[in-house]
PDB file of N, CA and C in Angstrom:
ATOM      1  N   UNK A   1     114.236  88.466  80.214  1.00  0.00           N
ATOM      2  CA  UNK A   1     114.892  88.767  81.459  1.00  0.00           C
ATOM      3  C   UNK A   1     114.150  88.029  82.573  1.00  0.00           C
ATOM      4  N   UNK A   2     114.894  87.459  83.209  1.00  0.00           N
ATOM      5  CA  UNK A   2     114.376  86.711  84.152  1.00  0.00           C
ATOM      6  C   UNK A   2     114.268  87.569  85.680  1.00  0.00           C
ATOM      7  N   UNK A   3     113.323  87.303  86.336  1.00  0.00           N
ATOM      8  CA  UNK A   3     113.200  88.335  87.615  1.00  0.00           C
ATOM      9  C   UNK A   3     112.547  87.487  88.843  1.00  0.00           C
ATOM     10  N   UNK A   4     112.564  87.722  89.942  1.00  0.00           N
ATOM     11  CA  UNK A   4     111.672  86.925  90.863  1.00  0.00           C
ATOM     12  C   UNK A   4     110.829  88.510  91.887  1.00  0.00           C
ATOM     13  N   UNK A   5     109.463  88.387  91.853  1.00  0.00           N
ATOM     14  CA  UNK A   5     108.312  89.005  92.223  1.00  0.00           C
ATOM     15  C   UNK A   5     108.190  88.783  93.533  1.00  0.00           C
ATOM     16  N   UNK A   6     108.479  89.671  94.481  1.00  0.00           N
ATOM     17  CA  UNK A   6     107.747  89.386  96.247  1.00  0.00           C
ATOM     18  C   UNK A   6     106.924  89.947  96.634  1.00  0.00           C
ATOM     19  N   UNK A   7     105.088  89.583  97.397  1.00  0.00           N
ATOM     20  CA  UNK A   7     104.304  89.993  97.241  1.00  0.00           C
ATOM     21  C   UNK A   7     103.878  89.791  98.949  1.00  0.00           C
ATOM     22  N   UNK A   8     103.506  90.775  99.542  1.00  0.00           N
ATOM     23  CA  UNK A   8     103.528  91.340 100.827  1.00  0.00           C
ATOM     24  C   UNK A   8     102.500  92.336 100.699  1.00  0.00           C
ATOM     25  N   UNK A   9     101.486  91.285 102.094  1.00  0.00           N
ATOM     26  CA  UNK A   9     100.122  91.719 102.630  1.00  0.00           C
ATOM     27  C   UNK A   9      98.950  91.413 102.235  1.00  0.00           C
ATOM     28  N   UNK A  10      98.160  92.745 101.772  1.00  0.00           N
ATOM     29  CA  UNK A  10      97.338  92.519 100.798  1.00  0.00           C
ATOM     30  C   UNK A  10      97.155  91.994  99.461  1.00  0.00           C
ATOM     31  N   UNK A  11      98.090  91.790  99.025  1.00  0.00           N
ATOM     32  CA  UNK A  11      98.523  91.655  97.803  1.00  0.00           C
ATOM     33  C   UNK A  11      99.227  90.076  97.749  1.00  0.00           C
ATOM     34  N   UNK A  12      99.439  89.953  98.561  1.00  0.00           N
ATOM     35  CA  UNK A  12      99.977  88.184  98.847  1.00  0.00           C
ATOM     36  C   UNK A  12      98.640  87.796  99.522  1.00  0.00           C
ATOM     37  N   UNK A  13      98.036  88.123 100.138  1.00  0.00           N
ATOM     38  CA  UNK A  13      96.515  87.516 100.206  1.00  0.00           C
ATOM     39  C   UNK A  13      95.803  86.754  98.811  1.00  0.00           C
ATOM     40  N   UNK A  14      95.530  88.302  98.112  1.00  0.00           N
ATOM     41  CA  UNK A  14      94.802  88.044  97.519  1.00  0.00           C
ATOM     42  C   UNK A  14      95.477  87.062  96.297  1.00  0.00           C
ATOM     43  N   UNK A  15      97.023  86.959  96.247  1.00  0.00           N
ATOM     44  CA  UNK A  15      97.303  86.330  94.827  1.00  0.00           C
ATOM     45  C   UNK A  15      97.445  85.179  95.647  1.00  0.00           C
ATOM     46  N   UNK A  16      97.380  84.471  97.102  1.00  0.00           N
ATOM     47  CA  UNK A  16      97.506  83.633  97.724  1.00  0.00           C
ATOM     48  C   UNK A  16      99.405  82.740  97.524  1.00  0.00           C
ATOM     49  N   UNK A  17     100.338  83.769  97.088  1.00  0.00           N
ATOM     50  CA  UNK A  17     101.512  83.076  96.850  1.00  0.00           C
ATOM     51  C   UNK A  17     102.115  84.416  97.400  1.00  0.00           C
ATOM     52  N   UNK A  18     103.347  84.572  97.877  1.00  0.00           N
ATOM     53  CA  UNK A  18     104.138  85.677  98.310  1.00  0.00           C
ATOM     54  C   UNK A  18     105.781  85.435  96.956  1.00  0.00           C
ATOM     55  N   UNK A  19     105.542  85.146  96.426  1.00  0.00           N
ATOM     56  CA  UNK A  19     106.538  84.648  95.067  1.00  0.00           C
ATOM     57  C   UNK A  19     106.859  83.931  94.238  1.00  0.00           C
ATOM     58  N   UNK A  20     107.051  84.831  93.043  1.00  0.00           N
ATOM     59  CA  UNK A  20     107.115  84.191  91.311  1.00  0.00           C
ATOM     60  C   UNK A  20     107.675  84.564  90.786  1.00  0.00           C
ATOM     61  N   UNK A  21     108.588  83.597  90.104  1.00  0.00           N
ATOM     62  CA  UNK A  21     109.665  83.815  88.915  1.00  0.00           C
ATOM     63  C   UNK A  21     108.847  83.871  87.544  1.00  0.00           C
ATOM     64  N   UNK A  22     109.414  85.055  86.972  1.00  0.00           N
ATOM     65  CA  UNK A  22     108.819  85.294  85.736  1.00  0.00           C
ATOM     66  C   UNK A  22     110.181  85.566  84.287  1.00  0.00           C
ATOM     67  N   UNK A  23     109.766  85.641  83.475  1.00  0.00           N
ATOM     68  CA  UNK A  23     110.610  85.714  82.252  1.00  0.00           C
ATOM     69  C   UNK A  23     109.599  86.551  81.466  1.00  0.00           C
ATOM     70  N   UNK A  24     110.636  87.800  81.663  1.00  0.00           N
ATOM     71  CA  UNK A  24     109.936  88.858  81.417  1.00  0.00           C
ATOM     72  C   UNK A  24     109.874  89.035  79.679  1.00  0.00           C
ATOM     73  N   UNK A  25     108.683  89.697  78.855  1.00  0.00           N
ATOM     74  CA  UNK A  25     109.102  90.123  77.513  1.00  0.00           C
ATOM     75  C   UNK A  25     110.056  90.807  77.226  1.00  0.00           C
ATOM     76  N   UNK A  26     111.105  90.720  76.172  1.00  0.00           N
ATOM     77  CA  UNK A  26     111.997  92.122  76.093  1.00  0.00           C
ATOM     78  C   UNK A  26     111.857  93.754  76.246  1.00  0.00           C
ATOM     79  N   UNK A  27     110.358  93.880  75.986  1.00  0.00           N
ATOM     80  CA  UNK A  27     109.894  95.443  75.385  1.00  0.00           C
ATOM     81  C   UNK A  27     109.833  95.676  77.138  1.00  0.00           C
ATOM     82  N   UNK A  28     109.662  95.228  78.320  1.00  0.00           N
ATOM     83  CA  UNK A  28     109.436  95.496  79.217  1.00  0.00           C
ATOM     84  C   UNK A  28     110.947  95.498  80.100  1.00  0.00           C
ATOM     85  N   UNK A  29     110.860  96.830  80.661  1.00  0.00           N
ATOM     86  CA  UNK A  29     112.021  97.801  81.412  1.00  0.00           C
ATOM     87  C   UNK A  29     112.169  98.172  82.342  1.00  0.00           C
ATOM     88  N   UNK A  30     110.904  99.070  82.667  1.00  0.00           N
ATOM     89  CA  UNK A  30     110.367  99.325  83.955  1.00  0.00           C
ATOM     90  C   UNK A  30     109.066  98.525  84.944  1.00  0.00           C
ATOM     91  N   UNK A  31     109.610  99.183  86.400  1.00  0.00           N
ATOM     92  CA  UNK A  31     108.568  98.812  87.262  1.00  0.00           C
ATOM     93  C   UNK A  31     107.325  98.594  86.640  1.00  0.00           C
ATOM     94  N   UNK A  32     106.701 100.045  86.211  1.00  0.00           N
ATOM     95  CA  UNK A  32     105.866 100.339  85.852  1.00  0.00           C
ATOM     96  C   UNK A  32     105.128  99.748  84.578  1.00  0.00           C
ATOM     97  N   UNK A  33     105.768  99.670  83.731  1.00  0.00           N
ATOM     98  CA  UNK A  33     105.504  98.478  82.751  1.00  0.00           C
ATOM     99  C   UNK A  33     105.299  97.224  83.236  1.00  0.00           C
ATOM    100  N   UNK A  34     106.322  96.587  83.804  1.00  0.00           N
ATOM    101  CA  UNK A  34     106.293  95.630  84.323  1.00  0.00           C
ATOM    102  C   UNK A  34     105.179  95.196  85.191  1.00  0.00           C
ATOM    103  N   UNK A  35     104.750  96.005  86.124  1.00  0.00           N
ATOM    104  CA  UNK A  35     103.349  96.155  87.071  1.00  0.00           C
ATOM    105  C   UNK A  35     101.968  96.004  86.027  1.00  0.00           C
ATOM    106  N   UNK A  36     101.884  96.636  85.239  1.00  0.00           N
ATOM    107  CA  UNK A  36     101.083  96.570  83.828  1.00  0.00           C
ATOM    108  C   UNK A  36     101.221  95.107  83.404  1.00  0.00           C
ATOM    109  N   UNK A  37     102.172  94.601  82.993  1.00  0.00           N
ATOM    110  CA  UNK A  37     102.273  93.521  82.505  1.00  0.00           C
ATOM    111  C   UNK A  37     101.599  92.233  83.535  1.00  0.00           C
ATOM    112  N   UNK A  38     101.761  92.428  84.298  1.00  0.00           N
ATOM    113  CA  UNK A  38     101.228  91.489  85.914  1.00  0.00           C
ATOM    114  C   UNK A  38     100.305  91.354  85.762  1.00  0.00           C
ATOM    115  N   UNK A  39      99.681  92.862  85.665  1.00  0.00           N
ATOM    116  CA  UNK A  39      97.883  92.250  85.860  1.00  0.00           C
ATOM    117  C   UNK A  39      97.220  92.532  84.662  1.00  0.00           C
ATOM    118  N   UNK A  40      97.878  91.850  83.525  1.00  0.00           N
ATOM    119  CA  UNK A  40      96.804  91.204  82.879  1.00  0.00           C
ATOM    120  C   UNK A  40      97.416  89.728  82.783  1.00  0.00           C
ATOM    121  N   UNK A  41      98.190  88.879  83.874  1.00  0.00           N
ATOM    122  CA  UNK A  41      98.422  87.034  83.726  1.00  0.00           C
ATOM    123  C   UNK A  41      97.179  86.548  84.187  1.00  0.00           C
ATOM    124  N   UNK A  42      96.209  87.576  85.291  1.00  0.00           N
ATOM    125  CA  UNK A  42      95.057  86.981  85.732  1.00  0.00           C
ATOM    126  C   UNK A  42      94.451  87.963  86.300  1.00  0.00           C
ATOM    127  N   UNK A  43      92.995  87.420  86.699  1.00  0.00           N
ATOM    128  CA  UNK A  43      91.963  88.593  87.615  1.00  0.00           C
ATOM    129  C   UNK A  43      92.111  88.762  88.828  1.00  0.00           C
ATOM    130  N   UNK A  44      92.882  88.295  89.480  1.00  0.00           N
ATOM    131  CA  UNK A  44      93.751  88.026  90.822  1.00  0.00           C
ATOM    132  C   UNK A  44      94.963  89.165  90.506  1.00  0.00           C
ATOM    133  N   UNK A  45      95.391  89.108  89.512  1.00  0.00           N
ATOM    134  CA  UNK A  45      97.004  89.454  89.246  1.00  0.00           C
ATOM    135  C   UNK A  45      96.073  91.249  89.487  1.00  0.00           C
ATOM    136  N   UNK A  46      95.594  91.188  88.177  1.00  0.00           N
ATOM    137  CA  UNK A  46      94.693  92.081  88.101  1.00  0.00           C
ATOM    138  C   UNK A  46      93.832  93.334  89.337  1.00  0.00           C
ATOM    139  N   UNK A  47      93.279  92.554  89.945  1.00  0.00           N
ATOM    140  CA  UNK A  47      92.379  92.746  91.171  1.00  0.00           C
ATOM    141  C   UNK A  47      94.129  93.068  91.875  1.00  0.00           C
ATOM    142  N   UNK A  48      95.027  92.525  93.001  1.00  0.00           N
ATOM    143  CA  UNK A  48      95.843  92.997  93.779  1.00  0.00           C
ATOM    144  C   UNK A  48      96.730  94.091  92.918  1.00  0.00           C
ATOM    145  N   UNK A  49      96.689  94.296  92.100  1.00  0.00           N
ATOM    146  CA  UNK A  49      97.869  95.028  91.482  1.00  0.00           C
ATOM    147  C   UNK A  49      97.290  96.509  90.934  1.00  0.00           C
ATOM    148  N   UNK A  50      95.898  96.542  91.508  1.00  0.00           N
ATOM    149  CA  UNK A  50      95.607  97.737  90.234  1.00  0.00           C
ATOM    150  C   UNK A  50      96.016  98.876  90.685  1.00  0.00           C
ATOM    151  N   UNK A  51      96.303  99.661  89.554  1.00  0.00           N
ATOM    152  CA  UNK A  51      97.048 101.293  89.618  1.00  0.00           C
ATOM    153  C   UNK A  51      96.298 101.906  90.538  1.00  0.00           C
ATOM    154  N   UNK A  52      95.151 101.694  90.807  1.00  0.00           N
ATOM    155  CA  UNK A  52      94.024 102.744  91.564  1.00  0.00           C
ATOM    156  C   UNK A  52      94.391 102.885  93.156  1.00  0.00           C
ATOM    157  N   UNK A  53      94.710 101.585  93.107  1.00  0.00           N
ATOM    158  CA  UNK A  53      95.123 101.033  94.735  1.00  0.00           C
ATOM    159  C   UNK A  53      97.061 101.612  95.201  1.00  0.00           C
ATOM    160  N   UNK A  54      97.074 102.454  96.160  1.00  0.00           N
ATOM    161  CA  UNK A  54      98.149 102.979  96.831  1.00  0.00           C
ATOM    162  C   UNK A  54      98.783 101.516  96.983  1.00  0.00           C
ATOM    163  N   UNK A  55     100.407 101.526  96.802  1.00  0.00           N
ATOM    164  CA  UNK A  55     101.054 100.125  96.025  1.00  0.00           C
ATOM    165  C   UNK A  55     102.422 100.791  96.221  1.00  0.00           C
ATOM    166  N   UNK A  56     103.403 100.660  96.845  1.00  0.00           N
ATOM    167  CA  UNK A  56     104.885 100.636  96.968  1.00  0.00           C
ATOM    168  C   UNK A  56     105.231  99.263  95.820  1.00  0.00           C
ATOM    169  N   UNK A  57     106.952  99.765  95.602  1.00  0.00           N
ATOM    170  CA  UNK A  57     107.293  99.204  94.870  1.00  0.00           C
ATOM    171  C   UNK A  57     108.828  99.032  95.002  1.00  0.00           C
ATOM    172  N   UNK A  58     109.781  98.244  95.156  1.00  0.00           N
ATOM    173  CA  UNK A  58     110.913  98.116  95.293  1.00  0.00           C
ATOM    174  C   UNK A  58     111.735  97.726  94.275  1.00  0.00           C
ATOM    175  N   UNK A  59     113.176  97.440  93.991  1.00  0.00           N
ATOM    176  CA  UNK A  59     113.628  96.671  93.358  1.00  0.00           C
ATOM    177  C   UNK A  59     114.920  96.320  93.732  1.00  0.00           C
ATOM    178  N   UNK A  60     115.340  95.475  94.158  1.00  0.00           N
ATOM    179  CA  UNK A  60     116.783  94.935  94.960  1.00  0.00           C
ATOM    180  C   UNK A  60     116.758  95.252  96.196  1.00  0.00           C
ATOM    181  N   UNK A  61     115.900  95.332  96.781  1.00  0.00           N
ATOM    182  CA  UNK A  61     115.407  96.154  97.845  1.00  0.00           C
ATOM    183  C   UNK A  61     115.633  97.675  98.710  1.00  0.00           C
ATOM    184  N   UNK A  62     115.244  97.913  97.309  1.00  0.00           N
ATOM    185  CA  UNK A  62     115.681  99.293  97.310  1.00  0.00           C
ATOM    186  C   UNK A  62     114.454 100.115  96.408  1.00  0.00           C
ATOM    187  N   UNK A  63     113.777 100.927  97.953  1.00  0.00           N
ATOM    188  CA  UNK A  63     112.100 101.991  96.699  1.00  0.00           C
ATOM    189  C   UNK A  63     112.640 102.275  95.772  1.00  0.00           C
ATOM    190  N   UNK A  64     111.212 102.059  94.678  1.00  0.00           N
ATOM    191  CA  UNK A  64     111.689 102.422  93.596  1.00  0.00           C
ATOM    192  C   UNK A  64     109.787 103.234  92.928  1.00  0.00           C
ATOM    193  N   UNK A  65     110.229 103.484  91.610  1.00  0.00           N
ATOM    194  CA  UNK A  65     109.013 104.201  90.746  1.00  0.00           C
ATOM    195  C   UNK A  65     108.667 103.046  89.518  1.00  0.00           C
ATOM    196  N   UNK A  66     107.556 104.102  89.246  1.00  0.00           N
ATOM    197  CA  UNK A  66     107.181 103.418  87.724  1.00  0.00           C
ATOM    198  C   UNK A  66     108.288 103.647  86.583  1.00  0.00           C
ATOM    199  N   UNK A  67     108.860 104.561  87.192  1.00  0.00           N
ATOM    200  CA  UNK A  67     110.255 104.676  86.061  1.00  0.00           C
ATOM    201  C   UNK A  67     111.964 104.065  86.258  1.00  0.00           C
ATOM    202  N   UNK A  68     111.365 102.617  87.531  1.00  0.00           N
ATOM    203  CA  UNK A  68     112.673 102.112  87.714  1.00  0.00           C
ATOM    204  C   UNK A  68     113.176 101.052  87.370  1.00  0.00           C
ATOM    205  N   UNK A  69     114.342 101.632  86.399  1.00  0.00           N
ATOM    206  CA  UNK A  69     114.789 100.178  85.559  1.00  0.00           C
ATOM    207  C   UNK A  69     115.006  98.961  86.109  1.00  0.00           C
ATOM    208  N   UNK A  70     114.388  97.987  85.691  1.00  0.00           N
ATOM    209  CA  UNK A  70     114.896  96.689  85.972  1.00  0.00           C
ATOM    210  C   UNK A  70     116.130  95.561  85.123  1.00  0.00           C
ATOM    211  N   UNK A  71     116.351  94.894  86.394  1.00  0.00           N
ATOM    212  CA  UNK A  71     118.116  94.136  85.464  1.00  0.00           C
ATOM    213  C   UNK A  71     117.412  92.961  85.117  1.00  0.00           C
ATOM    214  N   UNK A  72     118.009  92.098  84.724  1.00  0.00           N
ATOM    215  CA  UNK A  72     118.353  90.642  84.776  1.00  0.00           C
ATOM    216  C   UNK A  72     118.374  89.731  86.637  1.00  0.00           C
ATOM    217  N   UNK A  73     118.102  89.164  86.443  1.00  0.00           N
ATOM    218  CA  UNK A  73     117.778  88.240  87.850  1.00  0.00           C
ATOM    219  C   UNK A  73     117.423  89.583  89.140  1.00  0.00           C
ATOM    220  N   UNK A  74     116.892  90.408  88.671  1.00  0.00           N
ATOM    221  CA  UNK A  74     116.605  91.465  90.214  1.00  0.00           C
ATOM    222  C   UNK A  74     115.525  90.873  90.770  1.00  0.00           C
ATOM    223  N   UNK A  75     115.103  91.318  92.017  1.00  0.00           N
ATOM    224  CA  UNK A  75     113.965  91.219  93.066  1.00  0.00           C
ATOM    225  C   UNK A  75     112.644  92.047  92.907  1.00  0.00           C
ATOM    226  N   UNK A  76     111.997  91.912  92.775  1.00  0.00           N
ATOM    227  CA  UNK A  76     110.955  93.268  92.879  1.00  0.00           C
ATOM    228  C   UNK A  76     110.108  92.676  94.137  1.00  0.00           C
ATOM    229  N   UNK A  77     109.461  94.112  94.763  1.00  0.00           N
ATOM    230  CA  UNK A  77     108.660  93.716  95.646  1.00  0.00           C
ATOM    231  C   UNK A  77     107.715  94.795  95.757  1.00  0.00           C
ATOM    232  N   UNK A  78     106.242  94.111  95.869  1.00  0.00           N
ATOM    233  CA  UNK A  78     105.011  94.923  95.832  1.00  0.00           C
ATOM    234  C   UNK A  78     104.724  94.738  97.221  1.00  0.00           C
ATOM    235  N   UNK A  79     104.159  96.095  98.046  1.00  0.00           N
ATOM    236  CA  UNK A  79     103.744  96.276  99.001  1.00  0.00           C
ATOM    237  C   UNK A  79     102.833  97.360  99.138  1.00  0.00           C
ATOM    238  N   UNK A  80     101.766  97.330 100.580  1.00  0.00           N
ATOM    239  CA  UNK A  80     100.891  98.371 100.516  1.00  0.00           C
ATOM    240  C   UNK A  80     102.371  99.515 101.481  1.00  0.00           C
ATOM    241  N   UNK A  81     101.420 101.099 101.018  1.00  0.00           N
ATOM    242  CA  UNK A  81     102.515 101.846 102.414  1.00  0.00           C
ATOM    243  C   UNK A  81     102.216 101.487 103.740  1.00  0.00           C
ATOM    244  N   UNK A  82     103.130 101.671 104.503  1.00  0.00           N
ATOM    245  CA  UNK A  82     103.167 101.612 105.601  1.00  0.00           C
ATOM    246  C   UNK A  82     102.874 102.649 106.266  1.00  0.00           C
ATOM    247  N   UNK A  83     102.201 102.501 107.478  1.00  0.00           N
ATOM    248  CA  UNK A  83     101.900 103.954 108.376  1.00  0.00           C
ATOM    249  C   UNK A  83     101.981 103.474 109.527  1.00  0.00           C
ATOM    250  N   UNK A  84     102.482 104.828 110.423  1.00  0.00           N
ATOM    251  CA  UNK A  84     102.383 104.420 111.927  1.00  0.00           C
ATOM    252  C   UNK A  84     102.111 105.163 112.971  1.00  0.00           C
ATOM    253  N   UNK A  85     101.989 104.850 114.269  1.00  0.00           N
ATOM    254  CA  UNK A  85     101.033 105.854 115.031  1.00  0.00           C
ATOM    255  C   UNK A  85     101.863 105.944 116.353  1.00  0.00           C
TER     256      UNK A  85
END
């Protein structure tokens, strides 16, 4: 399954690209898998992506979870939350 990745803030810092087309394995469905799958392509991927770190997650641009299915050609997008004062 083919998908394209948008990466906003911290997380586009540190991978120094704000987007990547990937071709995903079959066994992979969800966000959450999918997020797993990311960071192990590198220690970068790794380092911005880790579970530990508070991490929004979209898909068609539309929030989503670790339990949200992904299609064929969708969007995903990683972001930190937002807060405001």
């Amino acid at each position: 399954m083919n998908i394209t990745v948008r990466y906003f803030a911290h997380v586009r810092e540190c991978l120094g690209t704000g987007r990547e087309d990937h071709e995903l394995p079959e066994q992979i469905r969800t966000l959450g898998e999918m997020r797993a799958w990311l960071m192990t392509r590198s220690e970068r991927h790794a380092e911005a992506l880790d579970s530990a770190r508070p991490l929004r997650m979209a898909c068609n641009q539309t929030m989503g979870d670790t339990q949200t299915e992904l299609q064929a050609g969708c969007e995903v997008a990683f972001f930190p939350p937002v807060t405001g004062g």
